[in-house]
Protein backbone atom coordinates (compact mmCIF):
# COMPACT_ATOMS: atom_id res chain seq x y z
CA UNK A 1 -16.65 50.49 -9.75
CA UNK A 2 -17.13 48.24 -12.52
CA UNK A 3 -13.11 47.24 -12.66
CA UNK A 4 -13.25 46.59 -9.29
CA UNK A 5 -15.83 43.80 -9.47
CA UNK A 6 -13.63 42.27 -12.38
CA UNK A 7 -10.43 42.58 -9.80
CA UNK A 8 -12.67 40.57 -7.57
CA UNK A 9 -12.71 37.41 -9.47
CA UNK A 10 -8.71 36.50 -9.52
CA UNK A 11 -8.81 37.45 -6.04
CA UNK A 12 -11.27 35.04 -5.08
CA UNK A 13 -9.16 32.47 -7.51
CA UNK A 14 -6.27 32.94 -5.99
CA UNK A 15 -7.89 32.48 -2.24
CA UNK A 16 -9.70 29.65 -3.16
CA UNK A 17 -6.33 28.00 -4.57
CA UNK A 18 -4.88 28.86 -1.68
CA UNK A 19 -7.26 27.26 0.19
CA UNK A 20 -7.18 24.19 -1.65
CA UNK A 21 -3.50 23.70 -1.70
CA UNK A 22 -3.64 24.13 2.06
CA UNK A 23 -6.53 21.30 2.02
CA UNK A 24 -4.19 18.80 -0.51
CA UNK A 25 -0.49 19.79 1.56
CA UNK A 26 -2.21 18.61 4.70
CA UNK A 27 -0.25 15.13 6.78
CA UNK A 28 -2.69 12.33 6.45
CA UNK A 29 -2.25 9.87 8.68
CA UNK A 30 -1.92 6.61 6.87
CA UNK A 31 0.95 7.99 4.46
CA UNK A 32 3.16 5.31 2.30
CA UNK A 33 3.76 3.07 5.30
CA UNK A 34 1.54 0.57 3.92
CA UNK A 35 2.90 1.26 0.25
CA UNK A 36 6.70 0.49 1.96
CA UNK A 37 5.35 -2.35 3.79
CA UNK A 38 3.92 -3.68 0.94
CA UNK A 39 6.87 -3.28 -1.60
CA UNK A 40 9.54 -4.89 1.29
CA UNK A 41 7.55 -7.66 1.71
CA UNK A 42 7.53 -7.79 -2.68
CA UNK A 43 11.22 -7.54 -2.28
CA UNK A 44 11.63 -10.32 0.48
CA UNK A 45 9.69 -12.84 -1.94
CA UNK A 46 11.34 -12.10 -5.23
CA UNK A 47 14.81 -13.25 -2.76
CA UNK A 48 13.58 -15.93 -1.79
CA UNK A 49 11.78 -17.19 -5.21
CA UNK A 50 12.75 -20.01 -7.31
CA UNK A 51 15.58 -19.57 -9.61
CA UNK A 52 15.20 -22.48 -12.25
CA UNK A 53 18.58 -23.53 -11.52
CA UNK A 54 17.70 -26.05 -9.14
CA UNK A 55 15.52 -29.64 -9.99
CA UNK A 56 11.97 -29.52 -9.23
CA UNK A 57 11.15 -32.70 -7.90
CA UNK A 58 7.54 -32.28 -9.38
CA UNK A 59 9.22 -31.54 -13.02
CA UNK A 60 9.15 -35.02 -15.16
CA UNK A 61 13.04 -36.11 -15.97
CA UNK A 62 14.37 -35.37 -19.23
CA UNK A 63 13.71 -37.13 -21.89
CA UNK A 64 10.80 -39.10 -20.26
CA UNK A 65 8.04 -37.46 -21.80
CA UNK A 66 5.46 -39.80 -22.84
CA UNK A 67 4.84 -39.88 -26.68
CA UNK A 68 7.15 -37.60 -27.52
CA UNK A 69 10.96 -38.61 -29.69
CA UNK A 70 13.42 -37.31 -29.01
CA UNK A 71 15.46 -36.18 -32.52
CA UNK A 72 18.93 -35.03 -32.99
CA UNK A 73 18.18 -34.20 -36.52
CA UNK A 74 16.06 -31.40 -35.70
CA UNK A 75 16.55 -27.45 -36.64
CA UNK A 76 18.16 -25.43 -34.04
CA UNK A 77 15.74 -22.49 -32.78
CA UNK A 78 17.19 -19.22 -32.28
């Protein structure tokens, strides 16, 4: 009688997983749809976002920084 008590517990394991895996599988309503959303509307911006190759018209010309030389005898940076 005893083994049977000891069969008892991985049965009531194995329910209970059940059971829970049954609980976590179930359709939720909201789903990904705002995850998608979310992520197209990332994608749509990154398109449309500024590329550097164009001027800024905020950016100050070159060269026309105040207080700053400009030098041709400088080291090149790699």
């Amino acid at each position: 009688m005893a083994a049977l008590l000891w069969l008892l517990i991985p049965l009531v394991a194995g329910v209970g997983a059940g059971l829970w895996g049954t609980w976590a599988a179930r359709n939720r309503k909201t789903g990904d749809v705002t995850e998608l959303n979310g992520y197209a509307r990332f994608r749509e911006a990154m398109e449309r976002t500024h590329t550097g190759t164009e001027t800024d018209p905020l950016a100050p010309a070159a060269g026309s920084l105040p207080g700053v030389e400009s030098r041709t005898d400088a080291p090149a940076v790699h």
